[in-house]
Protein backbone atom coordinates (compact mmCIF):
# COMPACT_ATOMS: atom_id res chain seq x y z
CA UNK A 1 -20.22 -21.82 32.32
CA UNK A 2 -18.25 -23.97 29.87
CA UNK A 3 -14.45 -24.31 29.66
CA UNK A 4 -14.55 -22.81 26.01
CA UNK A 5 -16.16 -19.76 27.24
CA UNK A 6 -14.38 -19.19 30.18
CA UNK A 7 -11.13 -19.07 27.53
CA UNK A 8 -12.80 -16.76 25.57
CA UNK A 9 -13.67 -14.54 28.91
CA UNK A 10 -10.09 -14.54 30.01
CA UNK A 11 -8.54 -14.02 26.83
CA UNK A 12 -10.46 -11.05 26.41
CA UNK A 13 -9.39 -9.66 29.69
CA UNK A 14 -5.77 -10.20 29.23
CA UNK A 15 -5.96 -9.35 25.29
CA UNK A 16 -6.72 -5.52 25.59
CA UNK A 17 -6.24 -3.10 22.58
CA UNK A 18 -4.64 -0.01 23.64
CA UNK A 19 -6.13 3.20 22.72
CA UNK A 20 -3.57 5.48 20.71
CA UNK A 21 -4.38 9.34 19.38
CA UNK A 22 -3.36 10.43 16.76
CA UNK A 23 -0.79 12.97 17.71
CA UNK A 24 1.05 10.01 19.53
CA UNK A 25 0.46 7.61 16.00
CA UNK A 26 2.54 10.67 14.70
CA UNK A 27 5.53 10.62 17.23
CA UNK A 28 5.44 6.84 17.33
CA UNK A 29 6.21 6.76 13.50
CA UNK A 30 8.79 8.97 13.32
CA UNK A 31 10.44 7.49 16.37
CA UNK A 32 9.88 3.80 14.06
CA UNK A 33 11.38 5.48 10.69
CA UNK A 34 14.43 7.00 12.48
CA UNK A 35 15.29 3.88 14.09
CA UNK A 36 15.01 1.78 10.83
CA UNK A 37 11.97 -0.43 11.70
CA UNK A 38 9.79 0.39 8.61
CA UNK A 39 7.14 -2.53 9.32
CA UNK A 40 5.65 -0.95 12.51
CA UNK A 41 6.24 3.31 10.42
CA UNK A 42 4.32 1.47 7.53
CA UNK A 43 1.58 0.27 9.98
CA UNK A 44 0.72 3.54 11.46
CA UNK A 45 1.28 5.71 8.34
CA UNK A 46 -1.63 3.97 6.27
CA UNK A 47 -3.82 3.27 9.58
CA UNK A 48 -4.18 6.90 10.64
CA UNK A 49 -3.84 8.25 7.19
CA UNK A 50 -0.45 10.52 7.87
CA UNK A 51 0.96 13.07 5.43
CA UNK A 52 4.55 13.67 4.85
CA UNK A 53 4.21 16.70 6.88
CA UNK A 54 3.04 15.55 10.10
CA UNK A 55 5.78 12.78 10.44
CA UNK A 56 8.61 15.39 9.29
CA UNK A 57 7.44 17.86 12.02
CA UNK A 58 7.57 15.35 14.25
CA UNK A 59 11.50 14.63 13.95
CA UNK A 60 11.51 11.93 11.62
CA UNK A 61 14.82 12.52 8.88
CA UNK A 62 13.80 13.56 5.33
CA UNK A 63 15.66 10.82 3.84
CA UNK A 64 13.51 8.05 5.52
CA UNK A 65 10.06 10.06 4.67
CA UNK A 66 11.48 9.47 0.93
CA UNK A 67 12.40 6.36 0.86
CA UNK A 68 8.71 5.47 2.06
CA UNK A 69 6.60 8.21 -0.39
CA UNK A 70 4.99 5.80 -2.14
CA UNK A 71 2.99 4.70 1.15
CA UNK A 72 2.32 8.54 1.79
CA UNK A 73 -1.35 10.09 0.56
């Protein structure tokens, strides 16, 4: 085997993607809009697809769900 593809092997061994539900994707963005870090809330809310409702029954404060409506479906 080549060195190229013995990189490629290893890097996809150390590289893993890490499975998340979406119940966690949920308490994960409301834990990210509380603390103020809107890049990572942002990520989650238009991967999974969240509604207003599911991150403000999850704890997150009303006031950060409206600053980021527009983002909401």
């Amino acid at each position: 085997m080549g060195k190229s593809k013995t990189r490629i092997f290893r890097k996809g061994i150390n590289d893993q993607i890490t499975k998340i539900t979406r119940q966690d994707a949920v308490i994960e963005a409301a834990k990210y809009l509380n603390s103020s870090q809107s890049a990572q809330a942002r990520n989650l809310i238009t991967m999974f697809g969240l509604s207003a409702e599911e991150v403000l029954e999850a704890g997150a404060s009303y006031e950060s769900v409206v600053a980021m409506k527009n983002i909401f479906e």
